[in-house]
C-alpha atoms as a PDB file:
ATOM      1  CA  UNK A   1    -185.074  52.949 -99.640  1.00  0.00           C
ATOM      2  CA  UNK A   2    -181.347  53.923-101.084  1.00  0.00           C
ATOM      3  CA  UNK A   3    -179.007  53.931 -98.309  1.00  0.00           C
ATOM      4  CA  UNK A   4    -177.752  57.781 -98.524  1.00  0.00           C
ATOM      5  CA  UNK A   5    -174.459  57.336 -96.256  1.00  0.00           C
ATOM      6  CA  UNK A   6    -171.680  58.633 -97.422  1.00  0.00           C
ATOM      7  CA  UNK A   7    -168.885  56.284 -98.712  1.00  0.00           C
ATOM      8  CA  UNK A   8    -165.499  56.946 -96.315  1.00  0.00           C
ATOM      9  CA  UNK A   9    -162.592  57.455 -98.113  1.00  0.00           C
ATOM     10  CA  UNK A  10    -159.197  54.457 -96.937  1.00  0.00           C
ATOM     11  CA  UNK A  11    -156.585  56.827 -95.034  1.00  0.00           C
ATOM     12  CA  UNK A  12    -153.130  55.612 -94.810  1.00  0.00           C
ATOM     13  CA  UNK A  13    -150.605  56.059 -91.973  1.00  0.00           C
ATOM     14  CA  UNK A  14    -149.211  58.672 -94.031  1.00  0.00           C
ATOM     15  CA  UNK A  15    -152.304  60.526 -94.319  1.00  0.00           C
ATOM     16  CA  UNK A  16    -152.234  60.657 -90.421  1.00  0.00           C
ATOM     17  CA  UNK A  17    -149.196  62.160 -90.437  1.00  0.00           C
ATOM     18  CA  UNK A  18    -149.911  64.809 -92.906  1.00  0.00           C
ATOM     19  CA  UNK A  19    -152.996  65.855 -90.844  1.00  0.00           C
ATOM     20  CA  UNK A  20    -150.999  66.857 -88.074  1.00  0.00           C
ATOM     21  CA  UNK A  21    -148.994  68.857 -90.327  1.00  0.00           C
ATOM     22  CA  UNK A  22    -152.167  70.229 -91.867  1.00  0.00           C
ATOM     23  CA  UNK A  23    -155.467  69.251 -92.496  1.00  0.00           C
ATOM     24  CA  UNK A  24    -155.885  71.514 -95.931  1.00  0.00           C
ATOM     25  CA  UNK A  25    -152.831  69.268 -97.555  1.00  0.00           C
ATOM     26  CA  UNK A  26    -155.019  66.386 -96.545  1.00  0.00           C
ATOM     27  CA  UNK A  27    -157.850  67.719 -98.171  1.00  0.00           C
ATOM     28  CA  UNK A  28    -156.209  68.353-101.442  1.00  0.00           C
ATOM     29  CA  UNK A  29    -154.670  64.513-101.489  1.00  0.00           C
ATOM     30  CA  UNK A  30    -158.090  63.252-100.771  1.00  0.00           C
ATOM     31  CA  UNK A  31    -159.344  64.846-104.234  1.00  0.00           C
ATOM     32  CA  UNK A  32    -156.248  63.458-105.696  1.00  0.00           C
ATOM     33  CA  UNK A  33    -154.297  66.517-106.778  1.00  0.00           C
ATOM     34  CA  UNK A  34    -150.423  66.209-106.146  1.00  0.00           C
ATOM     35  CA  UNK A  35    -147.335  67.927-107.715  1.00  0.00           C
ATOM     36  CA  UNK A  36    -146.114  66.113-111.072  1.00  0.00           C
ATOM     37  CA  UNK A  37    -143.462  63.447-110.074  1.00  0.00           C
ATOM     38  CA  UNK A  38    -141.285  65.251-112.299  1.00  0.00           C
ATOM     39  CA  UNK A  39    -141.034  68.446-110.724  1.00  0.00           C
ATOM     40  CA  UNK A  40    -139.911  66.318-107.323  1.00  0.00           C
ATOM     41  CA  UNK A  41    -136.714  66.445-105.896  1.00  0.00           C
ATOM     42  CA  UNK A  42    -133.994  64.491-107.330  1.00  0.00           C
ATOM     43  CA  UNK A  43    -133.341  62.175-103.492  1.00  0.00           C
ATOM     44  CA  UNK A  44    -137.722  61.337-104.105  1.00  0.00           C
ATOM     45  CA  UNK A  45    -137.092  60.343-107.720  1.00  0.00           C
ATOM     46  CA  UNK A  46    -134.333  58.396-106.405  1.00  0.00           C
ATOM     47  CA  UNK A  47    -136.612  56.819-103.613  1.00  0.00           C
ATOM     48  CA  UNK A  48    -139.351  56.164-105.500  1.00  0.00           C
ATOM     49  CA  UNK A  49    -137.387  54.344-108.500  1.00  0.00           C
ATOM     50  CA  UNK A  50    -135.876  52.444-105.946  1.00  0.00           C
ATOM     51  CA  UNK A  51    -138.708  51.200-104.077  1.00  0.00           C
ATOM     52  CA  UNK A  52    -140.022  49.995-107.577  1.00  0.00           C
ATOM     53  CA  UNK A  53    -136.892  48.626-108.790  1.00  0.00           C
ATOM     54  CA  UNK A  54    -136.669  46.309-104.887  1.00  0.00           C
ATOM     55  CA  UNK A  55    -140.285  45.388-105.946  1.00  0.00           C
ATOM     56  CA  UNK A  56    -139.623  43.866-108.488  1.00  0.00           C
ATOM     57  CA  UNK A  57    -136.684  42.422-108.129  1.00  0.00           C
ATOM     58  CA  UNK A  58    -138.584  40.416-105.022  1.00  0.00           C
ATOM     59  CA  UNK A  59    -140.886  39.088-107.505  1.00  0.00           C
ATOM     60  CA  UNK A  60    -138.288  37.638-109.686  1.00  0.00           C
ATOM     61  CA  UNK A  61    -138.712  40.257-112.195  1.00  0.00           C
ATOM     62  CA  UNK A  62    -136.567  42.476-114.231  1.00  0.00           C
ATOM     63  CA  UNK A  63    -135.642  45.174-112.139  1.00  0.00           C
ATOM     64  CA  UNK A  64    -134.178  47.508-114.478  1.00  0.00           C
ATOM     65  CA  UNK A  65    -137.147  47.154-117.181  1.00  0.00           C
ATOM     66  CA  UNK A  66    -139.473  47.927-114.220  1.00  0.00           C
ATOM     67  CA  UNK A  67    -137.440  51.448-113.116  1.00  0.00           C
ATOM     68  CA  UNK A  68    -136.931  52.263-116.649  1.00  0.00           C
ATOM     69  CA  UNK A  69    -140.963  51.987-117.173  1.00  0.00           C
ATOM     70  CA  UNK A  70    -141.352  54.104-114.343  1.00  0.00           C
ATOM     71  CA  UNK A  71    -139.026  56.741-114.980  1.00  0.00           C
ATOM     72  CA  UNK A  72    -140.792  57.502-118.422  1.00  0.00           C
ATOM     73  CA  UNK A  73    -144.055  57.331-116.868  1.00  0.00           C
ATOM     74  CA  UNK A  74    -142.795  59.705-114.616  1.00  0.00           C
ATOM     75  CA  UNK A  75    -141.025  61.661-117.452  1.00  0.00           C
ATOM     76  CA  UNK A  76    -144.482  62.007-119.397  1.00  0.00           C
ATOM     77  CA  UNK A  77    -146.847  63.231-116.439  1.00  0.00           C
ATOM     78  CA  UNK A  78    -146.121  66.493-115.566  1.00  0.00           C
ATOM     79  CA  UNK A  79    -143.749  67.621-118.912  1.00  0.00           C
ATOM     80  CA  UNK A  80    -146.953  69.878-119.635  1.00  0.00           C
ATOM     81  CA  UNK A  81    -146.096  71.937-117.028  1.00  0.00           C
ATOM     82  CA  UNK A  82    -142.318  72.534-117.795  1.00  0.00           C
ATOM     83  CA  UNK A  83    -143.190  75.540-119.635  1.00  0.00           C
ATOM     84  CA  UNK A  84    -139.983  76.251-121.521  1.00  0.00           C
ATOM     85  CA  UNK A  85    -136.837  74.231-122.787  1.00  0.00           C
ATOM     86  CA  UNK A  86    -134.602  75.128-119.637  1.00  0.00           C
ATOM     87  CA  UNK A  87    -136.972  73.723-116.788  1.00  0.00           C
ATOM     88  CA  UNK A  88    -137.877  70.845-118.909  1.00  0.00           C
ATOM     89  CA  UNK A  89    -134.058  69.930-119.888  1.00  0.00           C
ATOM     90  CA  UNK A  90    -133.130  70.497-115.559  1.00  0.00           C
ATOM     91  CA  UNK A  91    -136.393  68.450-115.088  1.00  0.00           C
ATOM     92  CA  UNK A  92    -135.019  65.645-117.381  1.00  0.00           C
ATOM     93  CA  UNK A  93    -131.716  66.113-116.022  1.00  0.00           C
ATOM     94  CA  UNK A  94    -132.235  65.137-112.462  1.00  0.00           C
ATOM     95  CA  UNK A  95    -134.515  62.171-113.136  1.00  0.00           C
ATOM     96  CA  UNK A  96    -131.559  60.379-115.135  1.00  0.00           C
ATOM     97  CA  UNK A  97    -129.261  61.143-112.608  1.00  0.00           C
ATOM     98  CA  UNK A  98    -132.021  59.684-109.858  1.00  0.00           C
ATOM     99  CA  UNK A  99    -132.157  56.526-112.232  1.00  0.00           C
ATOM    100  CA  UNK A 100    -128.790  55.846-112.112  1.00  0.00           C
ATOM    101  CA  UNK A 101    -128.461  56.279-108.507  1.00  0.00           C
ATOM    102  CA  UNK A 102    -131.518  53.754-107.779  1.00  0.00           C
ATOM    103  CA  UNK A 103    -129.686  51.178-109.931  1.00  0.00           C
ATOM    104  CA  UNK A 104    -126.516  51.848-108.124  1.00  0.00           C
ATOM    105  CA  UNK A 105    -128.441  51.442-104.955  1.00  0.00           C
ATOM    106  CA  UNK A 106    -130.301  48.262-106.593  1.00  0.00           C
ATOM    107  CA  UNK A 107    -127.070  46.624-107.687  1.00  0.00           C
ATOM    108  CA  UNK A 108    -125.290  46.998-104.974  1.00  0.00           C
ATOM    109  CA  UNK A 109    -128.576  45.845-102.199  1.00  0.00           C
ATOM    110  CA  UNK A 110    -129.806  42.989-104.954  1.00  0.00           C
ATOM    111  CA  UNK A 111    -125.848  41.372-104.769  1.00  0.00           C
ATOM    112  CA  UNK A 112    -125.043  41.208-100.697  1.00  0.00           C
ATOM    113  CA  UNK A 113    -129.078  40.560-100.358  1.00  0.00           C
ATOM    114  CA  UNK A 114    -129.901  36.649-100.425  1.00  0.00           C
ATOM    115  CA  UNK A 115    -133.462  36.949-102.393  1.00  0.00           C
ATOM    116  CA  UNK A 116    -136.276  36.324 -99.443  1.00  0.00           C
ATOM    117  CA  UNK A 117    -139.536  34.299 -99.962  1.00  0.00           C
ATOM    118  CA  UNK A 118    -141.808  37.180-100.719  1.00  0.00           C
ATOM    119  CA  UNK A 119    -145.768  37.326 -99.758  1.00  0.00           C
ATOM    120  CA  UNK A 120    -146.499  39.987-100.283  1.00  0.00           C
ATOM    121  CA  UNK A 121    -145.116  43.498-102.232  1.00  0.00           C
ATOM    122  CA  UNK A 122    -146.576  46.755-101.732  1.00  0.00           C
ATOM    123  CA  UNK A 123    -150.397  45.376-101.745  1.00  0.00           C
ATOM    124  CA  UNK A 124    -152.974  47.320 -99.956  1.00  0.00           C
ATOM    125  CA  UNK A 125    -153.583  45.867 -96.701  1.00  0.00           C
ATOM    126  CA  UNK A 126    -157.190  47.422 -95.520  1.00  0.00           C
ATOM    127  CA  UNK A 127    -159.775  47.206 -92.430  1.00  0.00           C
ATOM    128  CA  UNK A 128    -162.535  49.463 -93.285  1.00  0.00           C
ATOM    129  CA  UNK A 129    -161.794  52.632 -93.378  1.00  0.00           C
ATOM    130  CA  UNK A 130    -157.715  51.893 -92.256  1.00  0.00           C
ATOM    131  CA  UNK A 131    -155.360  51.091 -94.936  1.00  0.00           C
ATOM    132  CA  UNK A 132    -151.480  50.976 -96.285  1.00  0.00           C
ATOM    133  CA  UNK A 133    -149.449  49.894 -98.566  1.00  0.00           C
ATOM    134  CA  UNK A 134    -146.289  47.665 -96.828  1.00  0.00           C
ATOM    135  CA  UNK A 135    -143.335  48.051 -98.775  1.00  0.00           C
ATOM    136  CA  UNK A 136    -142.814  43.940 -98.353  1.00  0.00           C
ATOM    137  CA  UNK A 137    -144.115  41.063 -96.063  1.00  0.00           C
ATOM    138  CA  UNK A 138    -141.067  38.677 -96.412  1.00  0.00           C
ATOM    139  CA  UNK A 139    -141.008  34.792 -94.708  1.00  0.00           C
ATOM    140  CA  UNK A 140    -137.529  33.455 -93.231  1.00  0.00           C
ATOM    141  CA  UNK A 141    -137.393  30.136 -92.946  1.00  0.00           C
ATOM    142  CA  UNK A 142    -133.589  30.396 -91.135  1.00  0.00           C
ATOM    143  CA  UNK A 143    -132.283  29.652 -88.252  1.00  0.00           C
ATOM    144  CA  UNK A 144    -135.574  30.398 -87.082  1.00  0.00           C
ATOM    145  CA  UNK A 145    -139.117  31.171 -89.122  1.00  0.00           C
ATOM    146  CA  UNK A 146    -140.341  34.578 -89.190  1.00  0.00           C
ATOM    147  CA  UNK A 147    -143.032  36.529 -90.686  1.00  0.00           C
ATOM    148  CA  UNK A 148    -141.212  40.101 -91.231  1.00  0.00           C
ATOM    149  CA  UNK A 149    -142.672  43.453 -92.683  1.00  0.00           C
ATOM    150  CA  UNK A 150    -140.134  45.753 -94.542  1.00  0.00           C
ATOM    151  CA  UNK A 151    -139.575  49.168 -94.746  1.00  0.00           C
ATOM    152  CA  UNK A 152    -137.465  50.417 -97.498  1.00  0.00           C
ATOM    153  CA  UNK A 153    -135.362  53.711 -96.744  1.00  0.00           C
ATOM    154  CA  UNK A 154    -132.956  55.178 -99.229  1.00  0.00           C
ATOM    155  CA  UNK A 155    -130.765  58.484 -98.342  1.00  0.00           C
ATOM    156  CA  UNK A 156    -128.123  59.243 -95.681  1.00  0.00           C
ATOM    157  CA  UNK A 157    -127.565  57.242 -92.913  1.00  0.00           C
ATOM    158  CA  UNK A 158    -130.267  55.807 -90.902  1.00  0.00           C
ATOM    159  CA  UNK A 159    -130.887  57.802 -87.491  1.00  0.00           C
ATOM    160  CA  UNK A 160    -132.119  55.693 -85.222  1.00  0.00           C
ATOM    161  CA  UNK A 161    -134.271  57.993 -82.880  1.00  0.00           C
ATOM    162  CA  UNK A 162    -136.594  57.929 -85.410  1.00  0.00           C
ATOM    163  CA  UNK A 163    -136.875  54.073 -86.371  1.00  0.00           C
ATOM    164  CA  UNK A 164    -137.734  53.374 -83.129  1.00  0.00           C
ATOM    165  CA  UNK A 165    -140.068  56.380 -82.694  1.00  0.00           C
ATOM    166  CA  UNK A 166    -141.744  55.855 -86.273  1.00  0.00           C
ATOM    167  CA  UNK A 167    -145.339  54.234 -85.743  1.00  0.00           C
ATOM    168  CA  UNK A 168    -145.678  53.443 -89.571  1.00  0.00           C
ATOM    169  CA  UNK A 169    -144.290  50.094 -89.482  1.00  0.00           C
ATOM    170  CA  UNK A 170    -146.125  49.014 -86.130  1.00  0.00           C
ATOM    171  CA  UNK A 171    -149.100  50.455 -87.859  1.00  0.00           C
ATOM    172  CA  UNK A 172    -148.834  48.298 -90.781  1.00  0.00           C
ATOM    173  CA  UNK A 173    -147.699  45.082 -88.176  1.00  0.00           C
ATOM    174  CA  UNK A 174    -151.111  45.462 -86.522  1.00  0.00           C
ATOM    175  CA  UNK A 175    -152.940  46.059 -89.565  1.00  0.00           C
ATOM    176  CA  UNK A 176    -151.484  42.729 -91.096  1.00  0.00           C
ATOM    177  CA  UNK A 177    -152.289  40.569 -88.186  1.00  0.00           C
ATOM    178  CA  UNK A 178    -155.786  42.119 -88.019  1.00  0.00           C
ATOM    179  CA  UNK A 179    -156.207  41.404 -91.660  1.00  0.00           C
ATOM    180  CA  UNK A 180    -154.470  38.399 -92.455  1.00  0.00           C
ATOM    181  CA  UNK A 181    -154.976  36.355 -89.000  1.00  0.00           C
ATOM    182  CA  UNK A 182    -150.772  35.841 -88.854  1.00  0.00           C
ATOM    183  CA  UNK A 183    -148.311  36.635 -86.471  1.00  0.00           C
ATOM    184  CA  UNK A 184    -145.723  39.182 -87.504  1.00  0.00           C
ATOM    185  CA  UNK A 185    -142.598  38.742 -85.668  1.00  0.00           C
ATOM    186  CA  UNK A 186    -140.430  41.561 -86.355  1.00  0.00           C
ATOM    187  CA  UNK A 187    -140.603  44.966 -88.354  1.00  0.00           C
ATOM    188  CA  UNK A 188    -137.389  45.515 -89.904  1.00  0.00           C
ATOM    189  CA  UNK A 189    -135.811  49.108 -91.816  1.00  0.00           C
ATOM    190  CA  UNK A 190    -133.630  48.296 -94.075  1.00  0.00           C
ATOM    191  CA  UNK A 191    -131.743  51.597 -95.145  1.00  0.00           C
ATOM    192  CA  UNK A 192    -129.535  52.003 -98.679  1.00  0.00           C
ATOM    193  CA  UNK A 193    -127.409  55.323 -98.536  1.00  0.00           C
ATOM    194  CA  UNK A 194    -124.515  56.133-100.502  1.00  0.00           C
ATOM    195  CA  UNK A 195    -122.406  55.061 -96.922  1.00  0.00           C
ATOM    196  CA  UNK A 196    -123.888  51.327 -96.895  1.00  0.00           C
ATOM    197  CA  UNK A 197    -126.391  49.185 -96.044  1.00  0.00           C
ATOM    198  CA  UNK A 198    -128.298  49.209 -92.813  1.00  0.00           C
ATOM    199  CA  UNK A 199    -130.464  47.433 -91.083  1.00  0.00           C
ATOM    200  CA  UNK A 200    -133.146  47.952 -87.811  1.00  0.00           C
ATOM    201  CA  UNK A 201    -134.829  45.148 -86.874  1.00  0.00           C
ATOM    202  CA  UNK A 202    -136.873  45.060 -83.778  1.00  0.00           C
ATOM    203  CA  UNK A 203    -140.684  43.190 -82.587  1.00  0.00           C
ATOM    204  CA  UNK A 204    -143.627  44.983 -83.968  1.00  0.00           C
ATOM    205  CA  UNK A 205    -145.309  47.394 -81.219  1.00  0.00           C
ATOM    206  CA  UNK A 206    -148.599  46.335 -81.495  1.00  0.00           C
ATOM    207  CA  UNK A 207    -150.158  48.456 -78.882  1.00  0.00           C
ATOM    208  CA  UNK A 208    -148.591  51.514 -80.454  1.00  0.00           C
ATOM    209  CA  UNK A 209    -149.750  50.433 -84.194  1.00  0.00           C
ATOM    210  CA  UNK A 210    -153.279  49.880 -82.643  1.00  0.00           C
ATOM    211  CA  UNK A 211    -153.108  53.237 -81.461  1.00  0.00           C
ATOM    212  CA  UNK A 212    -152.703  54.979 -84.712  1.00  0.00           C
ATOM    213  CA  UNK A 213    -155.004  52.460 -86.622  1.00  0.00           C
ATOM    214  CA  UNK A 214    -157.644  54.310 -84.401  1.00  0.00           C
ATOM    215  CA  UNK A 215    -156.651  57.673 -84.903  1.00  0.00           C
ATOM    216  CA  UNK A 216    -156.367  57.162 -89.102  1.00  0.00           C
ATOM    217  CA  UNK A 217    -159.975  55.597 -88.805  1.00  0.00           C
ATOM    218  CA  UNK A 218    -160.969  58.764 -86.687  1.00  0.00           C
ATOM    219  CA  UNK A 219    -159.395  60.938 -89.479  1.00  0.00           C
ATOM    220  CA  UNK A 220    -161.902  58.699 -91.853  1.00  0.00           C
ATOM    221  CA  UNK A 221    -164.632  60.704 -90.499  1.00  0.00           C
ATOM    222  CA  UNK A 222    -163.381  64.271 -91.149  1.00  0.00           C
ATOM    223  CA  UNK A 223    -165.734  66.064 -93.636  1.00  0.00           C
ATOM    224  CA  UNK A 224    -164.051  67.512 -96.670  1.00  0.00           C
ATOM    225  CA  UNK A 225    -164.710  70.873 -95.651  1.00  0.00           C
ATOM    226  CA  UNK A 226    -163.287  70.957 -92.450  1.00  0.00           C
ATOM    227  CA  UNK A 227    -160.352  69.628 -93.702  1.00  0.00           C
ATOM    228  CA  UNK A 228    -159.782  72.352 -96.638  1.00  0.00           C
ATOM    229  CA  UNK A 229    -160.866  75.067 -94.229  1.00  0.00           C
ATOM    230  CA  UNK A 230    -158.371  74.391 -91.507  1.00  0.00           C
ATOM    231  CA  UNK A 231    -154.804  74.867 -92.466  1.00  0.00           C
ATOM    232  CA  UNK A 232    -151.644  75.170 -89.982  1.00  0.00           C
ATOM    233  CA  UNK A 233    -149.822  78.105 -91.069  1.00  0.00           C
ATOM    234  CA  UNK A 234    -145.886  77.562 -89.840  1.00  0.00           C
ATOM    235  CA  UNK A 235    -142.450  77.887 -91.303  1.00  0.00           C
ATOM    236  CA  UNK A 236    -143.071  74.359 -93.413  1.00  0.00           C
ATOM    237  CA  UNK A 237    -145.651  75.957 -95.585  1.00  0.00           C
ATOM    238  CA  UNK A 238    -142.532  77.709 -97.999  1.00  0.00           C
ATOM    239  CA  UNK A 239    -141.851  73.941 -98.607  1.00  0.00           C
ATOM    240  CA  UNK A 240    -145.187  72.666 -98.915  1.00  0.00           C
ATOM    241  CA  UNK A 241    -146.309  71.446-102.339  1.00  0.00           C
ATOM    242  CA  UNK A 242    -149.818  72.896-101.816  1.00  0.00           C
ATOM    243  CA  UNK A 243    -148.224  76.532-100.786  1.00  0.00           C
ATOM    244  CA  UNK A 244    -149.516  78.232-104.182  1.00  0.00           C
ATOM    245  CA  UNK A 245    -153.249  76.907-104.315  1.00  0.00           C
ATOM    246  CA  UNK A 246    -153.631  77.250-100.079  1.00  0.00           C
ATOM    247  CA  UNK A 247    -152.278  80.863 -99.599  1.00  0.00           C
ATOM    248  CA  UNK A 248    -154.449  81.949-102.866  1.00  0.00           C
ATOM    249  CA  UNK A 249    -157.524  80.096-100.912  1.00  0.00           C
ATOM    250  CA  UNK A 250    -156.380  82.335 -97.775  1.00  0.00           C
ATOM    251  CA  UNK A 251    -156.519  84.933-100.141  1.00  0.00           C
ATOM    252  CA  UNK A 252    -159.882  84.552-100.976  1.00  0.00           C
ATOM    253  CA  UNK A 253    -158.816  83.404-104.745  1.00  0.00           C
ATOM    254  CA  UNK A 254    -160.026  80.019-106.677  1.00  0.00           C
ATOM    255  CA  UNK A 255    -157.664  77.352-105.489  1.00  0.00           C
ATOM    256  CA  UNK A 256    -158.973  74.787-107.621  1.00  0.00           C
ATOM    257  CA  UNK A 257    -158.069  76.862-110.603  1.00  0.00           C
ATOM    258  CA  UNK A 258    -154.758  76.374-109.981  1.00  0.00           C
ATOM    259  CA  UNK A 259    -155.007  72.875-108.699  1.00  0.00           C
ATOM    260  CA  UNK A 260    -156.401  72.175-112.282  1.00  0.00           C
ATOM    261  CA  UNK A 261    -153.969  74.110-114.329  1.00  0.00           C
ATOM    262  CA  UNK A 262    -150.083  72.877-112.202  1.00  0.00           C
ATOM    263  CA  UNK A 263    -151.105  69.337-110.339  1.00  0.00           C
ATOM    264  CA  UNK A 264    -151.574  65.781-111.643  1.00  0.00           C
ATOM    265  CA  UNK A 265    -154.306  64.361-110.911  1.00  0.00           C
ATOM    266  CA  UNK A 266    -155.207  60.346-109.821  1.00  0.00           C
ATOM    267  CA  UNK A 267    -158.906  58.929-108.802  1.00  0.00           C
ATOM    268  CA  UNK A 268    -160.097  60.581-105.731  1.00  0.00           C
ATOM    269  CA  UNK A 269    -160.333  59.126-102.774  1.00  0.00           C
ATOM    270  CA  UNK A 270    -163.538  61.170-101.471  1.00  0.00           C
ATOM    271  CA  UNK A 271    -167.038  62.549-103.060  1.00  0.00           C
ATOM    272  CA  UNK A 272    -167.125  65.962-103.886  1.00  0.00           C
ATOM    273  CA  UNK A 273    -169.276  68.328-102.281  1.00  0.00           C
ATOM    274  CA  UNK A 274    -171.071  69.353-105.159  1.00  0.00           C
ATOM    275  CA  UNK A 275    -168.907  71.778-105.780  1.00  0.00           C
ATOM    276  CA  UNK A 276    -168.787  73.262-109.718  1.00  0.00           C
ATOM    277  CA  UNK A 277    -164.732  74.179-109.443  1.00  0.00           C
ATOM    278  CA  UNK A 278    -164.168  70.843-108.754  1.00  0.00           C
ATOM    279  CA  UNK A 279    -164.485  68.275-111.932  1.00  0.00           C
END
């Protein structure tokens, strides 16, 4: 006999955090539909070539070679939709200027940074049906040794209410002892902004990261349906990226239609429910 149970998709701290925003944006992530990169602001672009650029460099690679790759990866996915000269020439516009202000960030964090030993960079670190992606799990050997998990920030200036609030971190702190059977001893935000560099270091909450590792593994179990069926209408849905394809699903419209024809699209993370609008 075939075993018929479904396969449950890996949900992330950020998917967690999403949900309680709404479900319906969820839903659409799980299928693997997001906006082009391109069409993202110019501070994500920023972020984003950043966090690759810090990757690397941790590995003892070329930094720059790394963001460049990215930022024409970034540049082809998505030009499709830039439907005339002016949006795609804006489009192109902001993602040089977000390149040269993650290598400003880069060189000025890679000089006054002594280069860590480095286990780990943004792997997947997974129990069942929990998962995330740490930006780095870094080992100090001095004065004292420490097994540290990093959170890369780039922006304004750090506010601290929400570094010590933020569960993501203690999420990923539990999840990595669970996982890899070590001790972490602190969680530490390191924050690049155009006013300096900062830093938050503190010991990993490991009662609060166990807390949410339940409640992502909870969100595991969510069917599809009721996800796409159950949006939270507020102010935040003018900003959403979904608004278009979710208010013409309220509408009674094809939503997928338009997810098809103005997202990107990567390997879903759920089956399908045999639905013929979805490929």
């Amino acid at each position: 006999m075939s075993d018929t149970t479904p396969t449950l998709p890996v949900m992330t701290h950020s998917d967690l955090t999403t949900w309680w925003r709404c479900p319906r944006r969820v839903g659409y992530r799980l299928l693997g539909y997001e906006k082009p990169a391109i069409t993202l602001s110019q501070a994500i672009l920023r972020g984003t070539l950043f966090d690759r650029g810090v990757g690397a460099w941790l590995q003892g690679k070329d930094y720059k070679q790394v963001v460049e790759a990215k930022a024409k990866d970034i540049a082809e996915d998505g030009i499709w939709l830039l439907d005339n000269d002016i949006k795609l020439q804006e489009a192109l516009e902001a993602l040089g200027k977000a390149k040269t202000g993650a290598y400003e960030m880069l060189e000025r964090y890679t000089t006054v940074t002594p280069k860590p030993i480095a286990l780990e960079v943004q792997e997947l670190i997974q129990y069942k049906e929990a998962g995330g992606h740490p930006d780095a799990v870094l080992l100090e050997t001095s004065p004292l040794t420490a097994l540290i998990i990093v959170d890369y920030k780039t922006g304004r200036e750090p506010d601290l209410r929400y570094l010590s609030m933020s569960g993501q971190v203690d999420y990923y702190a539990y999840l990595y002892e669970l996982t890899r059977k070590r001790t972490v001893t602190f969680i530490d935000y390191q924050v690049i902004s155009e006013q300096g560099i900062h830093e938050y270091r503190r010991p990993p909450r490991l009662t609060r990261g166990k807390r949410f590792f339940g409640q992502v593994r909870l969100l595991a179990h969510l069917s599809l349906e009721s996800l796409l069926d159950d949006p939270h209408v507020s102010y935040d849905c003018s900003s959403c990226p979904f608004f278009k394809p979710c208010l013409t699903r309220e509408a009674g419209g094809d939503d997928f239609d338009i997810l098809h024809s103005e997202y990107s699209r990567s390997e879903p993370r759920i089956s399908e429910p045999g639905d013929s609008k979805v490929e």
